[in-house]
N, C-alpha and C. Protein backbone atom coordinates (compact mmCIF):
# COMPACT_ATOMS: atom_id res chain seq x y z
N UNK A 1 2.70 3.87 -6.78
CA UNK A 1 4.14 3.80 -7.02
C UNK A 1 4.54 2.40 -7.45
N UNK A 2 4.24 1.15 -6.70
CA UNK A 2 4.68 0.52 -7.05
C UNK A 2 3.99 -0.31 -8.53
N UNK A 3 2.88 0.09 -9.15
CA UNK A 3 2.46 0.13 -10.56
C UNK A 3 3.37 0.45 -11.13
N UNK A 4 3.69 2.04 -10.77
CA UNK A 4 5.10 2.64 -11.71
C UNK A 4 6.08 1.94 -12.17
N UNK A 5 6.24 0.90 -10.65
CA UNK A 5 7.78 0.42 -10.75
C UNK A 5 7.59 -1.08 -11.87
N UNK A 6 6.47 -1.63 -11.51
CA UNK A 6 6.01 -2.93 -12.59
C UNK A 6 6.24 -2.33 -13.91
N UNK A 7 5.46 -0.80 -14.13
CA UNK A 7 5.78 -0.64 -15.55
C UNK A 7 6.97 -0.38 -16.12
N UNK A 8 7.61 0.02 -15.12
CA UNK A 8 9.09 0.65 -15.50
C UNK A 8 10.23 -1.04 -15.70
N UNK A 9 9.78 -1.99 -15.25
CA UNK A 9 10.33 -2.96 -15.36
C UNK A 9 10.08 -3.80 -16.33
N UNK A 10 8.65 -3.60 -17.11
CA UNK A 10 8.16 -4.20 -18.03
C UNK A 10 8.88 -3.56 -19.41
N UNK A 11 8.79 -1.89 -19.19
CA UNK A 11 9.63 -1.40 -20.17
C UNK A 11 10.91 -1.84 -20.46
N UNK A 12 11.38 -2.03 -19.39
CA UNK A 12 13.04 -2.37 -19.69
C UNK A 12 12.98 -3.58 -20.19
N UNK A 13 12.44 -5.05 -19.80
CA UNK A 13 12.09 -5.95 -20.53
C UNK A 13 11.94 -5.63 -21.64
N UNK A 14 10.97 -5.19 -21.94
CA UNK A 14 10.39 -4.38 -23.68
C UNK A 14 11.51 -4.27 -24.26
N UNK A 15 12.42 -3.70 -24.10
CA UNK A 15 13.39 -3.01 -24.33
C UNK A 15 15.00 -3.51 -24.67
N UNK A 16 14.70 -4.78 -23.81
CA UNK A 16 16.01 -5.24 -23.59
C UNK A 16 16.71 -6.08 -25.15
N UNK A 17 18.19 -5.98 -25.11
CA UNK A 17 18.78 -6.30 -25.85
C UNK A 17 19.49 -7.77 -26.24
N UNK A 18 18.89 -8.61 -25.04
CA UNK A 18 19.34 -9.87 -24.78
C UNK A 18 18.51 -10.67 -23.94
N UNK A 19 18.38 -11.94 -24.02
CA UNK A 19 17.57 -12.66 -23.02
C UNK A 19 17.93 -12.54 -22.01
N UNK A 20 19.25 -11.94 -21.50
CA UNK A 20 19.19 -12.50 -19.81
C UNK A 20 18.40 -10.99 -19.38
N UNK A 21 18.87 -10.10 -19.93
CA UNK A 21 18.27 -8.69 -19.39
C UNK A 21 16.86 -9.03 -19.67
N UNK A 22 16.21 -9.17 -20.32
CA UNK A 22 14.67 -9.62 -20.43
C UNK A 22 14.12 -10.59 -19.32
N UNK A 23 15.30 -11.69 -18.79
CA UNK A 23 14.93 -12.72 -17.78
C UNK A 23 15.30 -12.09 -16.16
N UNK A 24 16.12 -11.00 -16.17
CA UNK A 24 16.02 -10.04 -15.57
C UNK A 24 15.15 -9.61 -14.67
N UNK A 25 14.58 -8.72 -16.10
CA UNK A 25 13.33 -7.82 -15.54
C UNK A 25 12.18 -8.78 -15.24
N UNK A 26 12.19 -10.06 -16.04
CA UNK A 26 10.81 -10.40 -15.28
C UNK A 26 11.28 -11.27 -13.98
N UNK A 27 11.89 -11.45 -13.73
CA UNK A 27 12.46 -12.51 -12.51
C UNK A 27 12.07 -10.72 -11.25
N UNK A 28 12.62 -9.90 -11.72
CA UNK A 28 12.42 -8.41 -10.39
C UNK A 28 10.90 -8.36 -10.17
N UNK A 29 9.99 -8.13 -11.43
CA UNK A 29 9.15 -7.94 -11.68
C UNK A 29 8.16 -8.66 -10.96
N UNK A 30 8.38 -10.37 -11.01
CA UNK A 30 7.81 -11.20 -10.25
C UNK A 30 8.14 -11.25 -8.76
N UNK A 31 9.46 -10.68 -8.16
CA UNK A 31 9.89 -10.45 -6.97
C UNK A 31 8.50 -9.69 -6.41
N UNK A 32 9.08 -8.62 -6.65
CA UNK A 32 7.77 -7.57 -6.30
C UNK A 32 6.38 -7.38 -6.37
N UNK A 33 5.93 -8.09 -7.40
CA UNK A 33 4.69 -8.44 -7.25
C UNK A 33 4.14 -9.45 -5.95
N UNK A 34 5.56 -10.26 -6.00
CA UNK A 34 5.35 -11.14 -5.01
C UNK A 34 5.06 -10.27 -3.38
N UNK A 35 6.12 -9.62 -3.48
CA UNK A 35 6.03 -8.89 -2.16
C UNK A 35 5.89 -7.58 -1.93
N UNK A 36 4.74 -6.91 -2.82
CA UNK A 36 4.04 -5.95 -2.53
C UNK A 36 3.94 -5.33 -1.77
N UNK A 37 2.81 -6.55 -0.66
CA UNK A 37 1.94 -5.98 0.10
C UNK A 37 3.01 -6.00 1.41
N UNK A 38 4.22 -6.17 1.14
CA UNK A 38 5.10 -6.85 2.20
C UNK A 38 5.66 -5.40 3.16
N UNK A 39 6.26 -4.70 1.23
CA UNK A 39 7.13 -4.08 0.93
C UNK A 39 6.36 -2.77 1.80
N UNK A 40 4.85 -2.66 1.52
CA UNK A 40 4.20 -1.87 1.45
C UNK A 40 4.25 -1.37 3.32
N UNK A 41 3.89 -2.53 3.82
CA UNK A 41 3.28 -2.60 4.98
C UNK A 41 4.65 -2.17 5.81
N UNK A 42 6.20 -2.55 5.68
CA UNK A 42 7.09 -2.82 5.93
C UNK A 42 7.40 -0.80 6.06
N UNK A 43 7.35 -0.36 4.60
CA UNK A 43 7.50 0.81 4.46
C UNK A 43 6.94 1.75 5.43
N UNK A 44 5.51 1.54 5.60
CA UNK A 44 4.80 2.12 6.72
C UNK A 44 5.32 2.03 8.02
N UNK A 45 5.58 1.01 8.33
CA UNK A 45 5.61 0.35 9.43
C UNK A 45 7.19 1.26 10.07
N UNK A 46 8.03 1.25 9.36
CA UNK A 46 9.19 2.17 9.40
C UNK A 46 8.96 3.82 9.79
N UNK A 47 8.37 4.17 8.86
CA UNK A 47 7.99 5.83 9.11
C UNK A 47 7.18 5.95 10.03
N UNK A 48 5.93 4.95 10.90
CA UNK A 48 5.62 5.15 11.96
C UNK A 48 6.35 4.95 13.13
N UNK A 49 7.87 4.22 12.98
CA UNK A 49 8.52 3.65 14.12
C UNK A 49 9.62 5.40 14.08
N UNK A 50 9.80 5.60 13.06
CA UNK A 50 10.79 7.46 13.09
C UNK A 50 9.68 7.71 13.46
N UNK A 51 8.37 8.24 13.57
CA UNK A 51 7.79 9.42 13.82
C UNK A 51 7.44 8.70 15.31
N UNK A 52 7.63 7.45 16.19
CA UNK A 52 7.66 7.11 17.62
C UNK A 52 8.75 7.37 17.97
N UNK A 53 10.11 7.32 17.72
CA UNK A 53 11.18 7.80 17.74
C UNK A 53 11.60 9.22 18.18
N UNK A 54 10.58 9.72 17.36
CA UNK A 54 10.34 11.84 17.14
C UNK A 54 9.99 11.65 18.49
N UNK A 55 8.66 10.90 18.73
CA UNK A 55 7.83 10.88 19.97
C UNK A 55 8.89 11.19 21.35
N UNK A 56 9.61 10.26 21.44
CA UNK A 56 10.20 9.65 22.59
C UNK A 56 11.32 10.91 22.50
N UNK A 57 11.72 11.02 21.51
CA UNK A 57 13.04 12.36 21.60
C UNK A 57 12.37 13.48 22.10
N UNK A 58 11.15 14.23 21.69
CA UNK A 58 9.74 14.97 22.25
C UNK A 58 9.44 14.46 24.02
N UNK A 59 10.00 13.45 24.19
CA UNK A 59 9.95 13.66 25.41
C UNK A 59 11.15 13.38 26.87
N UNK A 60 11.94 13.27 25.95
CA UNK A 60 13.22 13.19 26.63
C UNK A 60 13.68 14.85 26.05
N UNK A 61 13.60 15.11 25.21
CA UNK A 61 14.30 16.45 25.14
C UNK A 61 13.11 17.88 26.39
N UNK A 62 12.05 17.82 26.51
CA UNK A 62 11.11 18.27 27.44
C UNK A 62 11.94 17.55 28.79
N UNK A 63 12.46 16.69 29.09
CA UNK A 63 13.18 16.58 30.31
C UNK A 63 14.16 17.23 30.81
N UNK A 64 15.10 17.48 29.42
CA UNK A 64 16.77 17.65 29.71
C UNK A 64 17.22 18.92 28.78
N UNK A 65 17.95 19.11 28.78
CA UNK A 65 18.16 20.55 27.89
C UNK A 65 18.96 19.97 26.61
N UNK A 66 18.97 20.27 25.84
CA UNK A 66 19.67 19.85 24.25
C UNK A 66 21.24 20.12 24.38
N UNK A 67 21.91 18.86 24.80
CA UNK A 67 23.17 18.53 24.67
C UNK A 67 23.74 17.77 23.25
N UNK A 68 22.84 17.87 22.27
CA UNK A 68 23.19 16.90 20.83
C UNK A 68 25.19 17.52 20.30
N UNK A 69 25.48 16.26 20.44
CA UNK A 69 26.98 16.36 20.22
C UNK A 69 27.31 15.35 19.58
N UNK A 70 28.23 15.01 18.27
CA UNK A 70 28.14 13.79 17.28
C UNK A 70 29.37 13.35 17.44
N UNK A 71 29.59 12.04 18.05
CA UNK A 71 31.24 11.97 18.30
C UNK A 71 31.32 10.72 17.72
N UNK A 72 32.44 10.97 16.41
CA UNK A 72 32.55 9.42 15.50
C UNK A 72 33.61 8.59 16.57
N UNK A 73 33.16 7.27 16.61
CA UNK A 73 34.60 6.17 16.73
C UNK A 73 35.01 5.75 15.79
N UNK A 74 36.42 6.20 15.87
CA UNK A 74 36.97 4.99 14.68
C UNK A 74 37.32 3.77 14.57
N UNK A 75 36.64 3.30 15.86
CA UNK A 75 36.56 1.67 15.65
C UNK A 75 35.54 1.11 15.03
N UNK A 76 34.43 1.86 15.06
CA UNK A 76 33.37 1.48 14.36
C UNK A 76 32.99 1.84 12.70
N UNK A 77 34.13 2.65 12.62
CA UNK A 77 34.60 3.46 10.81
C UNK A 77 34.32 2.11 10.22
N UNK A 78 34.00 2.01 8.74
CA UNK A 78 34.51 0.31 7.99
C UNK A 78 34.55 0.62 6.54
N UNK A 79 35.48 -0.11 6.32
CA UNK A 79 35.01 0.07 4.52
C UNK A 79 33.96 -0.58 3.99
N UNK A 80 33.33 0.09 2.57
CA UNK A 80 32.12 -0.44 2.38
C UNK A 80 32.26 -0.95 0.46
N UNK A 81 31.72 -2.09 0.72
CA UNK A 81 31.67 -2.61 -0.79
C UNK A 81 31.37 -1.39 -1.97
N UNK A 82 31.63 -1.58 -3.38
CA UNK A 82 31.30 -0.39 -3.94
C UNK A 82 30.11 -0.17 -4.72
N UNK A 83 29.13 -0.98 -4.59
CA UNK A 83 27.69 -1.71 -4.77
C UNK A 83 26.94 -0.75 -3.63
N UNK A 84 27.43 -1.31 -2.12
CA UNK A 84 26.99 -0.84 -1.25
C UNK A 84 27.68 0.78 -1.41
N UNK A 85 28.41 1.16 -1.83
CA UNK A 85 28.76 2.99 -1.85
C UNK A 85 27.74 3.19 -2.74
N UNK A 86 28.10 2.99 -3.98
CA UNK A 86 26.74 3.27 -5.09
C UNK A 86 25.79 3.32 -4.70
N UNK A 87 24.98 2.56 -3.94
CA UNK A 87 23.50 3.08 -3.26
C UNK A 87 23.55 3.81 -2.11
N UNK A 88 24.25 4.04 -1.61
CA UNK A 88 24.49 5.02 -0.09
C UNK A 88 25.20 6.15 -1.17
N UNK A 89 25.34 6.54 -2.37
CA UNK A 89 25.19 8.13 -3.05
C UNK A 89 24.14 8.40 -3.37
N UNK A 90 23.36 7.22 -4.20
CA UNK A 90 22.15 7.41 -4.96
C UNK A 90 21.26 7.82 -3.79
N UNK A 91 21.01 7.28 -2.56
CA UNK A 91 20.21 7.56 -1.47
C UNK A 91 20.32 8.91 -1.35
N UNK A 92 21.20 9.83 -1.12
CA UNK A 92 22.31 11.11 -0.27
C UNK A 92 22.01 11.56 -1.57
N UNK A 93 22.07 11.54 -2.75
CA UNK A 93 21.67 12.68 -3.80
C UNK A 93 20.08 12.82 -3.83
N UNK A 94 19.24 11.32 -3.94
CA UNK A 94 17.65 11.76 -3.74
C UNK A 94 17.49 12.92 -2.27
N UNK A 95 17.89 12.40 -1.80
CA UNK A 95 17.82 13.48 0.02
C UNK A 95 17.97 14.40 -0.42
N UNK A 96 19.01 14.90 -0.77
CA UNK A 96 19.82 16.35 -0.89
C UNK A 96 18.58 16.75 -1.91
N UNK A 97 18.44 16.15 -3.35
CA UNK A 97 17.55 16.40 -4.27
C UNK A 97 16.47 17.35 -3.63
N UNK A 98 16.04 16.14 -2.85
CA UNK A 98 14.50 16.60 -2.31
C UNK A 98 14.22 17.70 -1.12
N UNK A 99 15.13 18.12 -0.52
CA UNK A 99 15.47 18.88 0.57
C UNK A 99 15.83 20.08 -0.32
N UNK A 100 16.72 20.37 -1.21
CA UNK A 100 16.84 21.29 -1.45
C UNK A 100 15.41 21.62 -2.48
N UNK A 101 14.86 21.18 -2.68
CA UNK A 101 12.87 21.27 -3.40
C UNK A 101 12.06 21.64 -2.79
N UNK A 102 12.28 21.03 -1.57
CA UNK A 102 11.26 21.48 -0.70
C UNK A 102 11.83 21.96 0.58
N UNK A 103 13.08 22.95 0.30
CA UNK A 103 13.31 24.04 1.24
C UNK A 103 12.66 24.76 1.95
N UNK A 104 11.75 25.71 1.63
CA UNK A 104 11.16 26.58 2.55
C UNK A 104 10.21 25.74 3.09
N UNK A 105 9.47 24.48 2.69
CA UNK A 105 8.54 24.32 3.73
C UNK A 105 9.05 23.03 4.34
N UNK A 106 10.15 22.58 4.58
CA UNK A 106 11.11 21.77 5.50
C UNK A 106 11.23 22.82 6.43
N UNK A 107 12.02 24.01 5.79
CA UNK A 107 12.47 24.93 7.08
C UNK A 107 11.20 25.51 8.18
N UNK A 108 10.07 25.53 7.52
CA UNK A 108 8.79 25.75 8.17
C UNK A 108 8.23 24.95 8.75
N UNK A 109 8.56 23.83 8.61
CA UNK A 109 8.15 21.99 9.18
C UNK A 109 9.53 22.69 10.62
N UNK A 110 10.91 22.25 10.05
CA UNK A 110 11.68 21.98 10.73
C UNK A 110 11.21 23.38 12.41
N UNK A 111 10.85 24.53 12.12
CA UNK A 111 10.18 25.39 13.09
C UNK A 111 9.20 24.71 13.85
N UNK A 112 8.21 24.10 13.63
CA UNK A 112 7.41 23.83 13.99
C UNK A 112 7.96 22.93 14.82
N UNK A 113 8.30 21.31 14.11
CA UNK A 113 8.93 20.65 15.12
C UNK A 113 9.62 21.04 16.13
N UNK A 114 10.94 21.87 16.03
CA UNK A 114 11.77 22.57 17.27
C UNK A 114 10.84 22.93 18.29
N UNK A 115 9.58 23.98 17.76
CA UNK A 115 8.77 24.44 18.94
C UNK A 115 8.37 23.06 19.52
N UNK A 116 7.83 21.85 18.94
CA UNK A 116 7.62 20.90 19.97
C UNK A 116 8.31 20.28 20.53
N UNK A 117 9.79 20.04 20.30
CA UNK A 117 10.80 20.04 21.41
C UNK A 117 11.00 20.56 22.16
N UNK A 118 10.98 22.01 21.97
CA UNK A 118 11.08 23.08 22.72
C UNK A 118 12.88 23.66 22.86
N UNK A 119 13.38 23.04 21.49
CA UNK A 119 13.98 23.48 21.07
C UNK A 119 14.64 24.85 20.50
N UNK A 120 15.86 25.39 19.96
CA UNK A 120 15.91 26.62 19.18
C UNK A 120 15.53 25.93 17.65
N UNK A 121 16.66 25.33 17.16
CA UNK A 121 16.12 25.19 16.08
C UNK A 121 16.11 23.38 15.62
N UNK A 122 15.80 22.99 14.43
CA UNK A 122 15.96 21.38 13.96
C UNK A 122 16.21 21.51 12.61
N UNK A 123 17.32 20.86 11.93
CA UNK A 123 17.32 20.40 11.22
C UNK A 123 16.39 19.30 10.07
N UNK A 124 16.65 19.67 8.37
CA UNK A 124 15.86 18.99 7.70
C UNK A 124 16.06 17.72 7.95
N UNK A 125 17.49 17.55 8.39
CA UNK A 125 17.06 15.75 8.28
C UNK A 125 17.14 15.36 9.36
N UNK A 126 16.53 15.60 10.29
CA UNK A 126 16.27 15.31 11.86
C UNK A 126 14.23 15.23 11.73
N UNK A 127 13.87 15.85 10.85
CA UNK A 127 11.93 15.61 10.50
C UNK A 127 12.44 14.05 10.44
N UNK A 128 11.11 14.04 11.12
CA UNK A 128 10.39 12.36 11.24
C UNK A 128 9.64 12.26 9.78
N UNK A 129 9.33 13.36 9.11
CA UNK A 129 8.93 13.18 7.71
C UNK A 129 9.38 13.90 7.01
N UNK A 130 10.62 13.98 6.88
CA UNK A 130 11.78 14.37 5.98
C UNK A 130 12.06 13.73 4.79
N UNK A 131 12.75 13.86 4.03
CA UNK A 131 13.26 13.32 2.78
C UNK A 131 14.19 11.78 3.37
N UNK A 132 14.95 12.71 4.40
CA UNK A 132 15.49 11.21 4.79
C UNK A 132 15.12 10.04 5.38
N UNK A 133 14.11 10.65 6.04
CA UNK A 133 13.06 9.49 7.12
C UNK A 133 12.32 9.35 5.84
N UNK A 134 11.99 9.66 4.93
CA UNK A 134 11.06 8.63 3.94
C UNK A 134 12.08 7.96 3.41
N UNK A 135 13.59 8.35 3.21
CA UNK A 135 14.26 7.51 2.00
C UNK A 135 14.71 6.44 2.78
N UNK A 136 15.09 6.48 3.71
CA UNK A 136 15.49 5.66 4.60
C UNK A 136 14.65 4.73 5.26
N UNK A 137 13.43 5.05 5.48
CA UNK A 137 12.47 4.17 5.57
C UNK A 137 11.86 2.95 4.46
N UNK A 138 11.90 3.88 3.34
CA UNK A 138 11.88 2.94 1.96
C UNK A 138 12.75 1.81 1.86
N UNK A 139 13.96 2.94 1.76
CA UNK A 139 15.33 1.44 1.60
C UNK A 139 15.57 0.55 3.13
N UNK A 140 15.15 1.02 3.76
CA UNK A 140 14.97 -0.41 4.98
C UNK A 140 14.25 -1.51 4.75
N UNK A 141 12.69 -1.10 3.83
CA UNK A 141 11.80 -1.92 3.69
C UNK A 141 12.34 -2.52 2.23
N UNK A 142 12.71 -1.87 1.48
CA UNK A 142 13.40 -2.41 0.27
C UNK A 142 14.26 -3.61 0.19
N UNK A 143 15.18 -3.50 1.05
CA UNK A 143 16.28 -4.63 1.30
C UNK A 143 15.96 -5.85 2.27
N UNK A 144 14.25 -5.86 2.70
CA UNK A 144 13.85 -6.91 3.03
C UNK A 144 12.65 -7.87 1.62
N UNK A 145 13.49 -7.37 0.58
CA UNK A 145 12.72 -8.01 -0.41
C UNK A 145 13.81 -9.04 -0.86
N UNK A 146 13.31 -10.52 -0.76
CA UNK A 146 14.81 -11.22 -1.25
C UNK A 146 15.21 -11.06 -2.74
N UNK A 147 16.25 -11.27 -2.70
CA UNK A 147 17.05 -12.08 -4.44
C UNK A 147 16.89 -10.46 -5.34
N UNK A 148 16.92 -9.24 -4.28
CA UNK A 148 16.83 -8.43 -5.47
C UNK A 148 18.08 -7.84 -5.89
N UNK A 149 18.34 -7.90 -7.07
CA UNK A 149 19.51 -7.44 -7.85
C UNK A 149 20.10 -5.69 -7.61
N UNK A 150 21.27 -5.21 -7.19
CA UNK A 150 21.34 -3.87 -6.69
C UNK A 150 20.90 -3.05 -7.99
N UNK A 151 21.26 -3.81 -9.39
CA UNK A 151 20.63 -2.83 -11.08
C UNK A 151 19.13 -2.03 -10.28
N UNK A 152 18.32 -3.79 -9.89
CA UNK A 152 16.84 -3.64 -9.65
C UNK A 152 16.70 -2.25 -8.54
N UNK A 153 16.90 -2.44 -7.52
CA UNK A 153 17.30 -1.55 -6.25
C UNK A 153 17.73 0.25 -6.45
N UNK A 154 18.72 0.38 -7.55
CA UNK A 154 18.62 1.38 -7.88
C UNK A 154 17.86 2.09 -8.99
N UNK A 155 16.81 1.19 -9.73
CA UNK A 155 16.30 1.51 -10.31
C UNK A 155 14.82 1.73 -10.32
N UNK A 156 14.62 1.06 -8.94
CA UNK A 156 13.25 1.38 -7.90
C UNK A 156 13.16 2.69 -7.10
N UNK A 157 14.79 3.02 -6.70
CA UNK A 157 15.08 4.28 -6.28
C UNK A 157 15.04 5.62 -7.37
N UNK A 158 15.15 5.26 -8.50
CA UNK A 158 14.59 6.24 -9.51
C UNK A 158 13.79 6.47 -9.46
N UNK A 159 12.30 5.30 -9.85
CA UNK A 159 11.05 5.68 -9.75
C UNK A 159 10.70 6.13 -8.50
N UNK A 160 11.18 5.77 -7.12
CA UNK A 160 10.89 6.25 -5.56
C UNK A 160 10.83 7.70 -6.04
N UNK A 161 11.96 8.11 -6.58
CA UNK A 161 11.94 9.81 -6.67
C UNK A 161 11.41 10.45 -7.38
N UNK A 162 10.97 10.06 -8.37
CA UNK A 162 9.79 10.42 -9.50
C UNK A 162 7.93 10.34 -8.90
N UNK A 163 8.27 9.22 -8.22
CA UNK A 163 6.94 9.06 -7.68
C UNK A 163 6.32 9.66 -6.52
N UNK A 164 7.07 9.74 -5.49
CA UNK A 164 7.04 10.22 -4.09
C UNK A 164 7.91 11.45 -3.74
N UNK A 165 9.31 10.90 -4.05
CA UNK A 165 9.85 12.12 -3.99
C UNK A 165 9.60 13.68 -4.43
N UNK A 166 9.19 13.55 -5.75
CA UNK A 166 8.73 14.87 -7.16
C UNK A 166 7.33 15.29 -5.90
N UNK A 167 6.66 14.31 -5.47
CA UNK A 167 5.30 14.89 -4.83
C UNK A 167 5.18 15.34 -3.71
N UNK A 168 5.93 15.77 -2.90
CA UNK A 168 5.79 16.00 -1.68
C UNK A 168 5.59 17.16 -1.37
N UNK A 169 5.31 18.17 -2.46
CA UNK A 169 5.35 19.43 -1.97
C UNK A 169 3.62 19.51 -1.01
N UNK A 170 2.48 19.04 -1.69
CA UNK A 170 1.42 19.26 -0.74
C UNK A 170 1.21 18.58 0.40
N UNK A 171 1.70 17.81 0.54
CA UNK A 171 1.69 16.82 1.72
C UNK A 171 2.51 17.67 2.56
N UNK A 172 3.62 18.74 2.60
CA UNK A 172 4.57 18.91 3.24
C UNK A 172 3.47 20.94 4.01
N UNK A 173 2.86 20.65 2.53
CA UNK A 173 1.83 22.19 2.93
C UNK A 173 0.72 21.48 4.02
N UNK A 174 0.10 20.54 3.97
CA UNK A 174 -1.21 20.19 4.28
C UNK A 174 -0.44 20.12 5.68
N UNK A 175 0.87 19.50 5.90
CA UNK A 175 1.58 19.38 7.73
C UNK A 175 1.90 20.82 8.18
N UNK A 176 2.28 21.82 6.86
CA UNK A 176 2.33 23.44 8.07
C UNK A 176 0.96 23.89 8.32
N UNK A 177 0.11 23.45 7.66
CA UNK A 177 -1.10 24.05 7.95
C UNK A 177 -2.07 23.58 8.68
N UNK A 178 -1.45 22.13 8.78
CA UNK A 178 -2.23 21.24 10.06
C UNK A 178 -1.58 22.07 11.92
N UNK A 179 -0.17 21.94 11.26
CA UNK A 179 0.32 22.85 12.65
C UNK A 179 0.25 24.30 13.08
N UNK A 180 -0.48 24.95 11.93
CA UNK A 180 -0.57 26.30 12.11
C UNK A 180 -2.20 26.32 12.77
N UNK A 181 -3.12 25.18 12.64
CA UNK A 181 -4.32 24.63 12.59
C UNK A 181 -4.62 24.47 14.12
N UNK A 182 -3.21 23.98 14.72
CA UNK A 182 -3.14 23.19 16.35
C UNK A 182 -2.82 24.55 16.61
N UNK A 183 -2.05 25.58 16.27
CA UNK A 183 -1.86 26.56 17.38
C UNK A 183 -0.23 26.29 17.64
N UNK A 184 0.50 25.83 16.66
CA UNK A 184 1.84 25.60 17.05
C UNK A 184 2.81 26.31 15.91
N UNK A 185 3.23 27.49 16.67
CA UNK A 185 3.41 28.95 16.16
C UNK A 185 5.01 28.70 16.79
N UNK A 186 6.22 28.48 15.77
CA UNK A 186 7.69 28.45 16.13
C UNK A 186 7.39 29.61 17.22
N UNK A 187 8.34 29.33 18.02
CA UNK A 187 8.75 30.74 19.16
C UNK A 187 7.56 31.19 20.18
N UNK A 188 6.79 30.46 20.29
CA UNK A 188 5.46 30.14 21.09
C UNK A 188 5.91 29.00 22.24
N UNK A 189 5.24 29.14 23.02
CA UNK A 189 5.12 27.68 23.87
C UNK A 189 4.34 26.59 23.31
N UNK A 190 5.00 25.92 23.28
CA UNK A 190 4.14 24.17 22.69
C UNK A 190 3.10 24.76 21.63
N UNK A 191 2.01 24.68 22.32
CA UNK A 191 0.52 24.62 21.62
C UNK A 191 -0.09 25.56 22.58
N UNK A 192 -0.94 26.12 21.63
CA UNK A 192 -1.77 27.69 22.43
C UNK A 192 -2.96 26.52 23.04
């Protein structure tokens, strides 16, 4: 992926109509190269901290019975720059994108998980490897890359969805069939 994103930045350079857009892309270009392995490790490091997260909810929900109730304050409401809205849509349309793609085997993920809560049911964007726990994991690790331009940012989030996003359908088969593998049959107890 992040090849993709070098090339996709080199193109636009290629491409560009003026020196600063050319000084641009290579100023992003050199960002990221710079912090790769940063970005990389950072990314991981996120989707293993949601799927410890899953863990710990897996075992607090095995304690207590499922009281999940969402109560906004409106002291904590805020307005948000429109830079910062623009990427909090672009995020919420890749999600939605990718959730509604890989519907039936979210909803077959999302079974599985519930049975290991011991739940009735879970929601797609409650998976620890959901569309949102990857997008959200990305753009956490994303916005610890300095000096990057929001153009750059949403245009890494393009390739994110072309690259990772577009692919998830076997990765999402290889997890029902790993859990069909353990013996963890929705509407079953735990694991046979």
């Amino acid at each position: 992926t992040m090849h993709r994103i070098d090339d996709a930045l080199y193109d636009l350079a290629d491409k560009a109509d003026n020196s600063n857009t050319y000084a641009y892309c290579f100023e992003a270009l050199r960002l990221l190269r710079h912090e790769r392995a940063g970005l990389k490790r950072r990314f991981l490091h996120n989707l293993s901290e949601t799927l410890a997260s899953f863990e710990i909810t897996m075992q607090v929900s095995s304690e207590s019975p499922d009281e999940s109730s969402v109560i906004i304050d409106s002291d904590t409401l805020e307005l948000v720059e429109d830079d910062e809205f623009e990427e909090s849509l672009v995020l919420s349309n890749l999600i939605s994108k990718a959730e509604s793609r890989y519907k039936r085997p979210l909803d077959e993920l999302a079974r599985h998980f519930a049975a290991l809560l011991g739940r009735g049911s879970l929601e797609a964007e409650e998976l620890p490897i959901g569309p949102k726990a990857i997008c959200s994991a990305f753009s956490a690790a994303l916005h610890r890359v300095p000096d990057l331009e929001r153009a750059t940012i949403l245009l890494i989030y393009k390739i994110f969805d072309k690259q990772v996003l577009d692919n998830l359908d076997s990765s999402y088969h290889d997890c029902v069939e790993l859990a069909l593998s353990q013996g963890l049959e929705p509407g079953a107890d735990r694991l046979r």
